[in-house]
Protein backbone atom coordinates (compact mmCIF):
# COMPACT_ATOMS: atom_id res chain seq x y z
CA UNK A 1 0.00 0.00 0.00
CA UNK A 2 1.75 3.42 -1.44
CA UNK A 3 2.25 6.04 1.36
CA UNK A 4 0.61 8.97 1.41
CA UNK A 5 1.26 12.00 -0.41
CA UNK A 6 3.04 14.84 1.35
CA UNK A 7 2.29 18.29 0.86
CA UNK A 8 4.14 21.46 -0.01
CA UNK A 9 3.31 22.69 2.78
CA UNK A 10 4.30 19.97 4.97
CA UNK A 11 7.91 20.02 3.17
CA UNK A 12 8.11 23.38 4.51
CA UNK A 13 7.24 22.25 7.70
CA UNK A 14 9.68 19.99 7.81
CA UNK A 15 12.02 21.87 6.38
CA UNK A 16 11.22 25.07 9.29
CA UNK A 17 11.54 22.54 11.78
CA UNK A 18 15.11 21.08 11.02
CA UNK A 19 15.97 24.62 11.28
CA UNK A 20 15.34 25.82 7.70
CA UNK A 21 14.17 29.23 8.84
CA UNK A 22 13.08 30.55 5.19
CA UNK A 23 10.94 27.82 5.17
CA UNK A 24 8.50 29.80 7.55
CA UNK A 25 8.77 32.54 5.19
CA UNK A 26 7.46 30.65 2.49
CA UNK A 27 4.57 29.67 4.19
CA UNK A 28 3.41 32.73 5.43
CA UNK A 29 3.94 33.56 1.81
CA UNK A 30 1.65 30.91 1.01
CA UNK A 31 -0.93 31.36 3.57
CA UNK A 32 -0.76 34.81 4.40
CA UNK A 33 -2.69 37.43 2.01
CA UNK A 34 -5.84 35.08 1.99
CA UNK A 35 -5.45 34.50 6.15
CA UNK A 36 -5.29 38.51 6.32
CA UNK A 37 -8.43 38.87 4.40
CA UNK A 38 -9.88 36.56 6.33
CA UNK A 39 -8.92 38.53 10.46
CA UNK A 40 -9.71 41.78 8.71
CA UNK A 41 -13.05 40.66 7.66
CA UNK A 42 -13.55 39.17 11.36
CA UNK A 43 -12.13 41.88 13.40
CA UNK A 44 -13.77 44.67 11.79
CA UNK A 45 -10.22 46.77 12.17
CA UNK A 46 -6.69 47.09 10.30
CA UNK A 47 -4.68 47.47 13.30
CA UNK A 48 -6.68 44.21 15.44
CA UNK A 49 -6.59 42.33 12.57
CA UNK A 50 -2.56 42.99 12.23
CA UNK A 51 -2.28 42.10 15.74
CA UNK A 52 -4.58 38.81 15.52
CA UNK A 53 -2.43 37.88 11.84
CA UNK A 54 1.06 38.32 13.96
CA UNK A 55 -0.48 36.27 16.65
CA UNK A 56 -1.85 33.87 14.30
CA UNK A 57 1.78 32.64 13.35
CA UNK A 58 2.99 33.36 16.59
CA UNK A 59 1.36 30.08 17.34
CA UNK A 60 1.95 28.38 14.72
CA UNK A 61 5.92 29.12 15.35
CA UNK A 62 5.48 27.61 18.86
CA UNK A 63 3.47 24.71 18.38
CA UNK A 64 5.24 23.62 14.76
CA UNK A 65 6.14 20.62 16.29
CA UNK A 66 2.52 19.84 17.74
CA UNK A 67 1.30 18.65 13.95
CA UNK A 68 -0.05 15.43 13.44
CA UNK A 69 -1.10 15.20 10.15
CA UNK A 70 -4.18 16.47 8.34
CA UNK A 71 -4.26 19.50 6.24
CA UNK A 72 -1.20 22.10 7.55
CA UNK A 73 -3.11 24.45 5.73
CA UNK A 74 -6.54 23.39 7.96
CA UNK A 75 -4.46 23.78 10.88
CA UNK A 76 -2.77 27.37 10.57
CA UNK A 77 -6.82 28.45 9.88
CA UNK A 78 -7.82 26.47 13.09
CA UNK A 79 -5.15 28.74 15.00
CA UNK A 80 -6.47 31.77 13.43
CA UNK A 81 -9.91 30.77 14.51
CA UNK A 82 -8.69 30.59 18.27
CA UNK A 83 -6.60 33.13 18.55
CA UNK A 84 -9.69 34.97 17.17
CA UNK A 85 -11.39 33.64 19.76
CA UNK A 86 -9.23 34.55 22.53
CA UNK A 87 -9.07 37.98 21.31
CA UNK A 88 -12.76 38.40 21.29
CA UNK A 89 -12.83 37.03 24.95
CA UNK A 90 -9.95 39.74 25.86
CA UNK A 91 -12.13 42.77 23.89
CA UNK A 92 -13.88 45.59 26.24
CA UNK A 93 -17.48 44.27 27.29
CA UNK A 94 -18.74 47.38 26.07
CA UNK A 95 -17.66 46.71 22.60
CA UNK A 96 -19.69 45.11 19.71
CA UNK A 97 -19.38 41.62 19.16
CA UNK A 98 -21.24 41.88 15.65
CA UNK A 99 -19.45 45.30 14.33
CA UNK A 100 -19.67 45.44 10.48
CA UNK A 101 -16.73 45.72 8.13
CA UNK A 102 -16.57 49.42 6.87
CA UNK A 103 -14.11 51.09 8.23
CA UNK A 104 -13.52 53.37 4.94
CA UNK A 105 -11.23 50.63 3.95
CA UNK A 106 -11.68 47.52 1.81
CA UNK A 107 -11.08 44.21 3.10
CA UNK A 108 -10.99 42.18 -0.58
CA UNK A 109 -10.09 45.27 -2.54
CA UNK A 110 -6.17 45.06 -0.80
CA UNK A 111 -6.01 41.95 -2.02
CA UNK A 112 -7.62 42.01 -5.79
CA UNK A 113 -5.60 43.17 -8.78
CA UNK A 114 -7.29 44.15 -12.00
CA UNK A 115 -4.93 44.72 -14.95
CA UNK A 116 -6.13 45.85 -17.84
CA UNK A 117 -8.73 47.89 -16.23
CA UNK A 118 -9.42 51.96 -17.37
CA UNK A 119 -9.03 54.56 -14.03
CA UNK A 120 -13.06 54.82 -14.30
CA UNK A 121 -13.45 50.67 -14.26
CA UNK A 122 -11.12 50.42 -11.02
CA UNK A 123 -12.89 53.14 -9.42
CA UNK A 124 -16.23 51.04 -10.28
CA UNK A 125 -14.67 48.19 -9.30
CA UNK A 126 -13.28 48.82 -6.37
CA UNK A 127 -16.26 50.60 -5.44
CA UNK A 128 -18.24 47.00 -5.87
CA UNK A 129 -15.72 44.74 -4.00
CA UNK A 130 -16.15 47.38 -1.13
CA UNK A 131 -19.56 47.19 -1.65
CA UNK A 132 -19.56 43.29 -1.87
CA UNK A 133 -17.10 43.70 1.57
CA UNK A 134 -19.70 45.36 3.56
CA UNK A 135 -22.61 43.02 2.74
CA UNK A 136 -20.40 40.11 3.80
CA UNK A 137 -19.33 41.90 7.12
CA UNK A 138 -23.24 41.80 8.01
CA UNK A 139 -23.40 37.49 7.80
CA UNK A 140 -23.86 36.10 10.71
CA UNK A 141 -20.26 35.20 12.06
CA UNK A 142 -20.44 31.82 11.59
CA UNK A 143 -21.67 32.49 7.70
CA UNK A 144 -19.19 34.99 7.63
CA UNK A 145 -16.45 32.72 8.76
CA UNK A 146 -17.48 30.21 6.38
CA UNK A 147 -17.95 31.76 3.65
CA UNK A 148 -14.65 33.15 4.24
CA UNK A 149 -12.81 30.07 4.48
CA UNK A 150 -13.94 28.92 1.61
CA UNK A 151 -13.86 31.83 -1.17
CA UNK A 152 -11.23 33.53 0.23
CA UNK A 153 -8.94 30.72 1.97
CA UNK A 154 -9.98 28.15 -0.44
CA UNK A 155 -10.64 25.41 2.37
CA UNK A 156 -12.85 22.67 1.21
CA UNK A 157 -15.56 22.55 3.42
CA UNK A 158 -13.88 19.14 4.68
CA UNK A 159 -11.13 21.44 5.82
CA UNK A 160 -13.97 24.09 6.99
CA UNK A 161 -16.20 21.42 9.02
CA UNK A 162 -12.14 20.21 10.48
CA UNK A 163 -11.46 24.00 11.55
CA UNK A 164 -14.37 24.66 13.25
CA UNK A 165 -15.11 21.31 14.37
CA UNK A 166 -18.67 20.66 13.10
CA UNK A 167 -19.88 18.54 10.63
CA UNK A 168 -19.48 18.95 7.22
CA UNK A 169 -22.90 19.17 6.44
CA UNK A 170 -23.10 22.16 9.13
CA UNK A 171 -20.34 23.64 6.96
CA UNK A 172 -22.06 22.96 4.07
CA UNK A 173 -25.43 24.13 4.99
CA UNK A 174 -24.21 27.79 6.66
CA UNK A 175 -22.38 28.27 3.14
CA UNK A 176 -25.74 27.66 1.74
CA UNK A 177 -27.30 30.57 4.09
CA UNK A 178 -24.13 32.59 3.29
CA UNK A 179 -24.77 32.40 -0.96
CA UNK A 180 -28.43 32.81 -0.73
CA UNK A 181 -28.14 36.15 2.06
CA UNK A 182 -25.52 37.20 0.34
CA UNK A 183 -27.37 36.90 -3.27
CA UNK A 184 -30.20 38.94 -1.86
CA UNK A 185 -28.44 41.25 -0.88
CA UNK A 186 -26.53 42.30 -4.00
CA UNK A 187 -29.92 42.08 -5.50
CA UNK A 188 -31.77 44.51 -3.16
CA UNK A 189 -28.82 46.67 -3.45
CA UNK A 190 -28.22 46.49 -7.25
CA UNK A 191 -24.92 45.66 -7.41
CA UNK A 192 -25.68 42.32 -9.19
């Protein structure tokens, strides 16, 4: 019976943990941009979600050694999801727990690139994936988080259902809720 296969990113693991320091680099270069988008869109805030992204592979530095197998990518998202977590537990009492995205900034537009496009079609543009942002940042946070995972980490919802340990039909059915809430409101506000 052939072994399994071993990812790139567990090569890099590897490689990180014999010392290979670069290695680390490479995955936050993997795993980064889409793990920002997805602490931005959950924190509401530049600055938390640069603190909860730092924190993010903070742990995942320390507990390296601590992986058993499954997804690496799965994992670093499960730490993300905790450390979110904990940071939500540490906010002021006073503070919103359900505080929309829309801080004047986009959360997908840092993150899209559009060649080929006139001034006047990236204005529109960006204009719609800030648009598209806000409607997202009013889910329900456990929509939200899935629907995040998915389009912008590109978990499959096997991965999804792993990180926030439900089952996959759970997964499946709030990314369901997510599409449809998410179609009506593009619809209701025109932008589809």
């Amino acid at each position: 019976m052939p072994g399994r296969a071993v990812s790139e990113d567990e090569v890099l693991l590897s490689r990180y943990l014999k010392g290979d320091l670069g290695a680390f680099d490479e995955l936050v270069a993997l795993h980064g941009s889409s793990l920002m988008v997805y602490v931005r869109s959950m924190t509401g805030s530049v600055e938390e979600a640069e603190d909860l992204f730092q924190e993010t592979w903070q742990r995942v530095l320390k507990n390296a050694s601590s992986f058993r197998g499954g997804t690496l990518r799965s994992w670093i998202w499960r730490i993300a999801k905790n450390a979110r977590i904990d940071w939500v537990r540490r906010r002021k009492p006073d503070e919103s727990l359900d505080r929309e995205v829309g801080d004047g900034e986009s959360v997908l537009g840092d993150f899209i690139e559009a060649p080929g496009l006139t001034a006047a079609e990236m204005v529109s543009s960006a204009d719609m994936v800030e648009r598209i942002g806000e409607c997202v940042g009013t889910l329900p946070e456990a929509q939200r988080e899935v629907f995040l995972m998915r389009t912008v980490g590109d978990l499959s919802f096997r991965e999804i259902a792993e990180v926030l340990e439900v089952p996959l039909n759970t997964a499946l059915g709030r990314m369901h809720y997510a599409v449809n809430r998410l179609r009506e409101m593009l619809v209701d506000e025109r932008i589809v």
